[in-house]
C-alpha atoms as a PDB file:
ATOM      1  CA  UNK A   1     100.687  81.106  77.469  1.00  0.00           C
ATOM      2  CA  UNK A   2      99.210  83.822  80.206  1.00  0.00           C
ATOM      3  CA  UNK A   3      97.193  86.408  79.051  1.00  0.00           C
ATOM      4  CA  UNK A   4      98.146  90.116  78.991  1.00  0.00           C
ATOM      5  CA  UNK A   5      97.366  91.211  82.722  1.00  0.00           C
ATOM      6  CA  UNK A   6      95.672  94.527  82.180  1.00  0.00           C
ATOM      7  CA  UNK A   7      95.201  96.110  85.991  1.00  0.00           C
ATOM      8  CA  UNK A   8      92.848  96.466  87.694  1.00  0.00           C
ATOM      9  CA  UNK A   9      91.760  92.767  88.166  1.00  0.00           C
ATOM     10  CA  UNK A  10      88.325  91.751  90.031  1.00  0.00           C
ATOM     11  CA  UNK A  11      87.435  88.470  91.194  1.00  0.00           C
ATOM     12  CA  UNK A  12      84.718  86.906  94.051  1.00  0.00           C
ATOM     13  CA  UNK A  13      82.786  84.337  95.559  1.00  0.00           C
ATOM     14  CA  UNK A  14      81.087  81.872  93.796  1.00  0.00           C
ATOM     15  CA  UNK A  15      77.407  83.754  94.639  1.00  0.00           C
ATOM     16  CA  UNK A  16      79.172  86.560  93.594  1.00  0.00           C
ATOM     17  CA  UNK A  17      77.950  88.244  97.227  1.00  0.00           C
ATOM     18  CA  UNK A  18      82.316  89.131  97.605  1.00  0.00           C
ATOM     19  CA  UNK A  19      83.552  90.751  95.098  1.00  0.00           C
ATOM     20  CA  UNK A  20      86.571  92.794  95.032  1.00  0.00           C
ATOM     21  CA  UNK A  21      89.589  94.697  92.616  1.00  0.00           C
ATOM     22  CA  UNK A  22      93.110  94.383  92.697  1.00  0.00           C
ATOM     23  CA  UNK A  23      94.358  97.365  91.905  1.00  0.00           C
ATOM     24  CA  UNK A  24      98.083  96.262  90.632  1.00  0.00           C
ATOM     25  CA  UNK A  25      99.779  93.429  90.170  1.00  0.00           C
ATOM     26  CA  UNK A  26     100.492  91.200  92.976  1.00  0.00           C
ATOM     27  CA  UNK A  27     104.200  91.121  94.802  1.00  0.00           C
ATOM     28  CA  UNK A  28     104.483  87.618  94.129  1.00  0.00           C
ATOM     29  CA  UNK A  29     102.434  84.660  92.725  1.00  0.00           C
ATOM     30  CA  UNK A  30     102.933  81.574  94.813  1.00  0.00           C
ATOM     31  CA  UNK A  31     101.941  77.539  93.998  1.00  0.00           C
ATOM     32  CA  UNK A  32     102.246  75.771  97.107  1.00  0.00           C
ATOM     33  CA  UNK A  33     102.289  72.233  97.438  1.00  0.00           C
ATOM     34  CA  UNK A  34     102.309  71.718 100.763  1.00  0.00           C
ATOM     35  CA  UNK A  35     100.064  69.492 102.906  1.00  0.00           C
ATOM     36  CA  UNK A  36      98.375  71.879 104.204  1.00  0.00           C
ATOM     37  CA  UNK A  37      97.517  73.847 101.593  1.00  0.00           C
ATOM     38  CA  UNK A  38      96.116  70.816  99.660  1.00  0.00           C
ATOM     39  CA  UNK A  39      94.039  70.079 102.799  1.00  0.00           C
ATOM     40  CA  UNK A  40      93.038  73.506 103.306  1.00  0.00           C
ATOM     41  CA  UNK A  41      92.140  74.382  99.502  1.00  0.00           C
ATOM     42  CA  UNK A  42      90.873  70.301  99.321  1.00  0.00           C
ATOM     43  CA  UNK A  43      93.073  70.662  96.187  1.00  0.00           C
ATOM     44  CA  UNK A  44      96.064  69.208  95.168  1.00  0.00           C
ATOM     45  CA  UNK A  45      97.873  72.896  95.538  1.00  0.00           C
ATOM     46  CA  UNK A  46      97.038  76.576  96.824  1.00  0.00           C
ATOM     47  CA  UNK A  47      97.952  79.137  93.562  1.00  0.00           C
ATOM     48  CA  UNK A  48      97.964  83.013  96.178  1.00  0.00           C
ATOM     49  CA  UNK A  49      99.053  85.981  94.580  1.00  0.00           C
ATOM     50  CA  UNK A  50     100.694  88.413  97.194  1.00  0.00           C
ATOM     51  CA  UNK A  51      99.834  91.762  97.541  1.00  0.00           C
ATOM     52  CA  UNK A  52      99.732  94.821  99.829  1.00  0.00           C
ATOM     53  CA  UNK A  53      95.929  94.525 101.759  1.00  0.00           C
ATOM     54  CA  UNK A  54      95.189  98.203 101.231  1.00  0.00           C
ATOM     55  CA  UNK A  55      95.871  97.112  96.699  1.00  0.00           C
ATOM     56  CA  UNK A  56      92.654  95.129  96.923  1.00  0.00           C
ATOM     57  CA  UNK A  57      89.574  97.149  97.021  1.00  0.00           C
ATOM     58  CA  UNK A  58      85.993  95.663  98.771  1.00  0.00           C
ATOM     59  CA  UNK A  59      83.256  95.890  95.999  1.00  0.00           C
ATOM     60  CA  UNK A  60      80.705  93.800  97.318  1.00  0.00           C
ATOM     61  CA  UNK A  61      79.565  91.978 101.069  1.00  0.00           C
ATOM     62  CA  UNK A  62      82.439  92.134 103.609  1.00  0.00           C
ATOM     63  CA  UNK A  63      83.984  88.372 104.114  1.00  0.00           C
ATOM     64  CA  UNK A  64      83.975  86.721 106.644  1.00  0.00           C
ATOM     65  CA  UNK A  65      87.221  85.561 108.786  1.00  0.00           C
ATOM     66  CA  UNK A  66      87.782  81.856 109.748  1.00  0.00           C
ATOM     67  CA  UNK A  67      90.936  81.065 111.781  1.00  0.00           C
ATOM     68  CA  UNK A  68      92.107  77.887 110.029  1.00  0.00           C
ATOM     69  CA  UNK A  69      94.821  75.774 111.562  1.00  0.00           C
ATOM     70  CA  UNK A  70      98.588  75.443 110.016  1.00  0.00           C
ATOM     71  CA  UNK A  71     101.584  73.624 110.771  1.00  0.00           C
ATOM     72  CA  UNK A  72     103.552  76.308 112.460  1.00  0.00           C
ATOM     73  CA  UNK A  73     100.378  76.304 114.929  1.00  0.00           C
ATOM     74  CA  UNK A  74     100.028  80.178 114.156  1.00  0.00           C
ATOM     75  CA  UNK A  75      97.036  79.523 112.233  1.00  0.00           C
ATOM     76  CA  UNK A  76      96.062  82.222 108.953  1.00  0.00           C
ATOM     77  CA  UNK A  77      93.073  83.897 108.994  1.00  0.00           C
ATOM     78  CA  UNK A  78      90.799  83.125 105.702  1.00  0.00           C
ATOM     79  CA  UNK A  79      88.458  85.917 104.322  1.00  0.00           C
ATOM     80  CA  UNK A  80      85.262  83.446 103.312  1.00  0.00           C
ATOM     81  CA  UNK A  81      81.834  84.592 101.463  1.00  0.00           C
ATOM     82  CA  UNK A  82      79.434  84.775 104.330  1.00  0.00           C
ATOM     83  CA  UNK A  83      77.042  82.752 102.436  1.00  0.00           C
ATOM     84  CA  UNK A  84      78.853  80.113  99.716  1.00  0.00           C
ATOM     85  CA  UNK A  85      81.665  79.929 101.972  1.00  0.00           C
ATOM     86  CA  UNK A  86      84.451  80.162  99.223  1.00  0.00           C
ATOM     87  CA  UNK A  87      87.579  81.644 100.149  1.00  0.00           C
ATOM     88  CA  UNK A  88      88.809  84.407  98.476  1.00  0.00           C
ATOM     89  CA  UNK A  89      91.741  85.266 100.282  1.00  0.00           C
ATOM     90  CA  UNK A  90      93.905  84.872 103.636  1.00  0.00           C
ATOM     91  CA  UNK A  91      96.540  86.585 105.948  1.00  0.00           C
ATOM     92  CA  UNK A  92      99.142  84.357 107.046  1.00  0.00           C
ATOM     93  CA  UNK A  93     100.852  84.609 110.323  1.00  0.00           C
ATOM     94  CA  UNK A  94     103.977  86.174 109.040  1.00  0.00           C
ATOM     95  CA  UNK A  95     102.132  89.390 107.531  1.00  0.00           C
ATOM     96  CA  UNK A  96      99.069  89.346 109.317  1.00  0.00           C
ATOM     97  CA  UNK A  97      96.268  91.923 107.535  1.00  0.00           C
ATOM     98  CA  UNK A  98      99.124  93.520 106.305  1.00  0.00           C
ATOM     99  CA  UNK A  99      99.163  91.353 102.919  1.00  0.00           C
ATOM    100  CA  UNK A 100      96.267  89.671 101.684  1.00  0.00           C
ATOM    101  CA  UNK A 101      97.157  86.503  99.712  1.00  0.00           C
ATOM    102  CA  UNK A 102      94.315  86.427  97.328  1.00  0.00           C
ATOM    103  CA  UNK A 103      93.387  82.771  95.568  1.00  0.00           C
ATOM    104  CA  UNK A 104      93.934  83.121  92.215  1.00  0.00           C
ATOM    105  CA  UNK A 105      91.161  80.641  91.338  1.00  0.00           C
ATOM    106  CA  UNK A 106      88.507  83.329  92.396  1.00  0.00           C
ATOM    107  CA  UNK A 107      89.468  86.244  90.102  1.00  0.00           C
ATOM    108  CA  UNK A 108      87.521  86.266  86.996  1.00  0.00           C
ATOM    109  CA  UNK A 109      90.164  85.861  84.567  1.00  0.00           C
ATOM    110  CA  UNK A 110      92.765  83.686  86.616  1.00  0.00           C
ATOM    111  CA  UNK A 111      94.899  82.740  83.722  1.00  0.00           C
ATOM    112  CA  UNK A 112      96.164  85.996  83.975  1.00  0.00           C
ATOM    113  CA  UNK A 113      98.056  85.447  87.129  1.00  0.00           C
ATOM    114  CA  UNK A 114     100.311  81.923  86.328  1.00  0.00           C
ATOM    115  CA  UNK A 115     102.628  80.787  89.567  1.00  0.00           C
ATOM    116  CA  UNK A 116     106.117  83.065  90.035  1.00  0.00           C
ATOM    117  CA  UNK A 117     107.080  79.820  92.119  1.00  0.00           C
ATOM    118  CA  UNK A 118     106.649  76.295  92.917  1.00  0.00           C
ATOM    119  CA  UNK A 119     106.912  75.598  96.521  1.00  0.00           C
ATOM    120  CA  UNK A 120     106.997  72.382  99.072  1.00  0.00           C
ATOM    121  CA  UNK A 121     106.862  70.308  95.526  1.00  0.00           C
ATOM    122  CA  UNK A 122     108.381  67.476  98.233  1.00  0.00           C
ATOM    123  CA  UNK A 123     104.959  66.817  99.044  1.00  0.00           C
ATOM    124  CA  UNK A 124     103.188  67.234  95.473  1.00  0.00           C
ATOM    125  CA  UNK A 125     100.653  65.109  94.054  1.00  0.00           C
ATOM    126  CA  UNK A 126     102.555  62.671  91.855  1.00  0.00           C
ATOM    127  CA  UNK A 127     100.502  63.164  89.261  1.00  0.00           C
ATOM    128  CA  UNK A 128     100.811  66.999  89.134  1.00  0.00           C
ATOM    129  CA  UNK A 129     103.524  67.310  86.219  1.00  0.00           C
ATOM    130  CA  UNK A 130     105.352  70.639  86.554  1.00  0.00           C
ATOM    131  CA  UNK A 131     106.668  72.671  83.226  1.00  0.00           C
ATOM    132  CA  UNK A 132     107.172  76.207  82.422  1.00  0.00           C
ATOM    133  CA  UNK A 133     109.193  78.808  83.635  1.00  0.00           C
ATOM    134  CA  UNK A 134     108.207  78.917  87.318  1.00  0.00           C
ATOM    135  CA  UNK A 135     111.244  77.847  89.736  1.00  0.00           C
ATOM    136  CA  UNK A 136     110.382  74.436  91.898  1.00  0.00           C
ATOM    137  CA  UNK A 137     111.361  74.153  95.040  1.00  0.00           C
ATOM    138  CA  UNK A 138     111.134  71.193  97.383  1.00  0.00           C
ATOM    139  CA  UNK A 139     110.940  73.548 100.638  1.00  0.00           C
ATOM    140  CA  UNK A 140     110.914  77.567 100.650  1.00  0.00           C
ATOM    141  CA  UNK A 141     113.131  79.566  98.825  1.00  0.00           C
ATOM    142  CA  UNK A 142     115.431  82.614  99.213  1.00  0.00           C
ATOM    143  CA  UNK A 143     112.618  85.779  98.035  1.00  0.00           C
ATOM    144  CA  UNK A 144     115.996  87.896  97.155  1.00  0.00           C
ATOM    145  CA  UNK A 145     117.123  85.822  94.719  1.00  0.00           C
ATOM    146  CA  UNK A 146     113.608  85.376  92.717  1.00  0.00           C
ATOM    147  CA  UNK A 147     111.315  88.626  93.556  1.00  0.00           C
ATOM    148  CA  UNK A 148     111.701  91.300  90.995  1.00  0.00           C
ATOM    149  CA  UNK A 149     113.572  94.379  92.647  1.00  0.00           C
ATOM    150  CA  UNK A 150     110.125  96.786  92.780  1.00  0.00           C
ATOM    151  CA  UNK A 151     108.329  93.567  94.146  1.00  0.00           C
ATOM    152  CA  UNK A 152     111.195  93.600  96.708  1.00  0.00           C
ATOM    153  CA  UNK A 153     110.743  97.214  97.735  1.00  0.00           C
ATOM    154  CA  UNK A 154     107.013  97.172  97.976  1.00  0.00           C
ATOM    155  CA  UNK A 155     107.859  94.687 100.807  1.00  0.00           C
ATOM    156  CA  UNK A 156     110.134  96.706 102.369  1.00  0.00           C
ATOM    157  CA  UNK A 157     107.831  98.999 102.633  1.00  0.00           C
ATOM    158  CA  UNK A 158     105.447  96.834 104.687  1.00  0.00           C
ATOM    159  CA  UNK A 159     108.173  95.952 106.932  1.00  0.00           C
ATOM    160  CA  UNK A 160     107.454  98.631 109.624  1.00  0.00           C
ATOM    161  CA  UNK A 161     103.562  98.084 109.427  1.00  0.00           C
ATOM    162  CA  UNK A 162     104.245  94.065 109.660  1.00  0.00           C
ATOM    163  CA  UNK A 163     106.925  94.241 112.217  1.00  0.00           C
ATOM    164  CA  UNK A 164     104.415  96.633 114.394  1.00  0.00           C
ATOM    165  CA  UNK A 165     101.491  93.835 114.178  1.00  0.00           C
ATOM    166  CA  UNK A 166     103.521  91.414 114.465  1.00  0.00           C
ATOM    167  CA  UNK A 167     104.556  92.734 117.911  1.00  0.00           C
ATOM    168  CA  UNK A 168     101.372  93.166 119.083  1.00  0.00           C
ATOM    169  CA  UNK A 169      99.412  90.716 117.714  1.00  0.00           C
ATOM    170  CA  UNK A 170      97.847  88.180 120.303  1.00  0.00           C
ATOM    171  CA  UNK A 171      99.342  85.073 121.459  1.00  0.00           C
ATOM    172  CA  UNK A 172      98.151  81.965 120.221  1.00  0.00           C
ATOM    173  CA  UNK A 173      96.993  79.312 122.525  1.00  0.00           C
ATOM    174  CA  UNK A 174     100.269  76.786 122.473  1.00  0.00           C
ATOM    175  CA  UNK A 175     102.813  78.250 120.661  1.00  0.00           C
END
């Protein structure tokens, strides 16, 4: 059972030279399964809490930014300790700096923040046994249908800033 989530939440590198706070709970907590993020994470899954860039507060060295290949060939830009290297969290192609999805593995209580979802289980390790609560899906899923209403409306109110980088953002090489 998850522990009581009492906000804010900090969490960092493994040198503890990037720290930072998130200041409320996350939009949406997702488990993905997907190739890439099991390549990318060198784990069997990624566990990324969603949430609004300007909720999660620097406390400690500014990380730095790796472009790291995806499938969709629009790459996501990972915020990495400048010195251990861990990632602490990235900003996918679809919400640029807008949303930061922080890895749940680096907050200093992660138990607080189980999986909303299970997504691209299609490509799971076989030995990864899912149970609990959590929806599984073998691709994507429909986000009206599973975010909680306020979760849904903090989006919304992204949408202008993400639809305004997302128009201006540079091309990527390719695509």
């Amino acid at each position: 059972m998850p522990l009581p989530v009492i906000y804010p939440l900090e969490g960092g590198c493994g040198c503890k030279a990037v720290r930072y706070r998130m200041t409320m709970a996350p939009m949406f907590v997702h488990c993905c399964h997907c190739r890439w993020c099991q390549r990318e994470s060198g784990s069997a899954f990624a566990l990324n809490a969603m949430i609004e860039s300007d909720r999660v507060v620097n406390l400690g060295m500014e990380p730095e930014i790796v472009h790291t290949p995806t499938e969709s060939r629009m790459g996501q830009k990972v915020a990495r300790c400048p010195i251990c290297k861990v990632a602490v969290w990235s900003h996918y192609a679809g919400t640029g700096p807008i949303a930061k999805f922080v890895r749940v593995g680096t907050l200093d209580c992660p138990d607080t923040l189980p999986p909303d979802v299970h997504i691209f289980v299609q490509s799971k390790q076989p030995w990864v046994v899912l149970t609990g609560d959590a929806p599984v899906f073998d691709a994507y899923y429909d986000r009206d249908a599973l975010w909680p209403r306020e979760s849904l409306a903090r989006r919304e109110a992204l949408l202008p800033q993400i639809e305004a980088y997302l128009a201006n953002r540079p091309k990527v090489a390719g695509v």
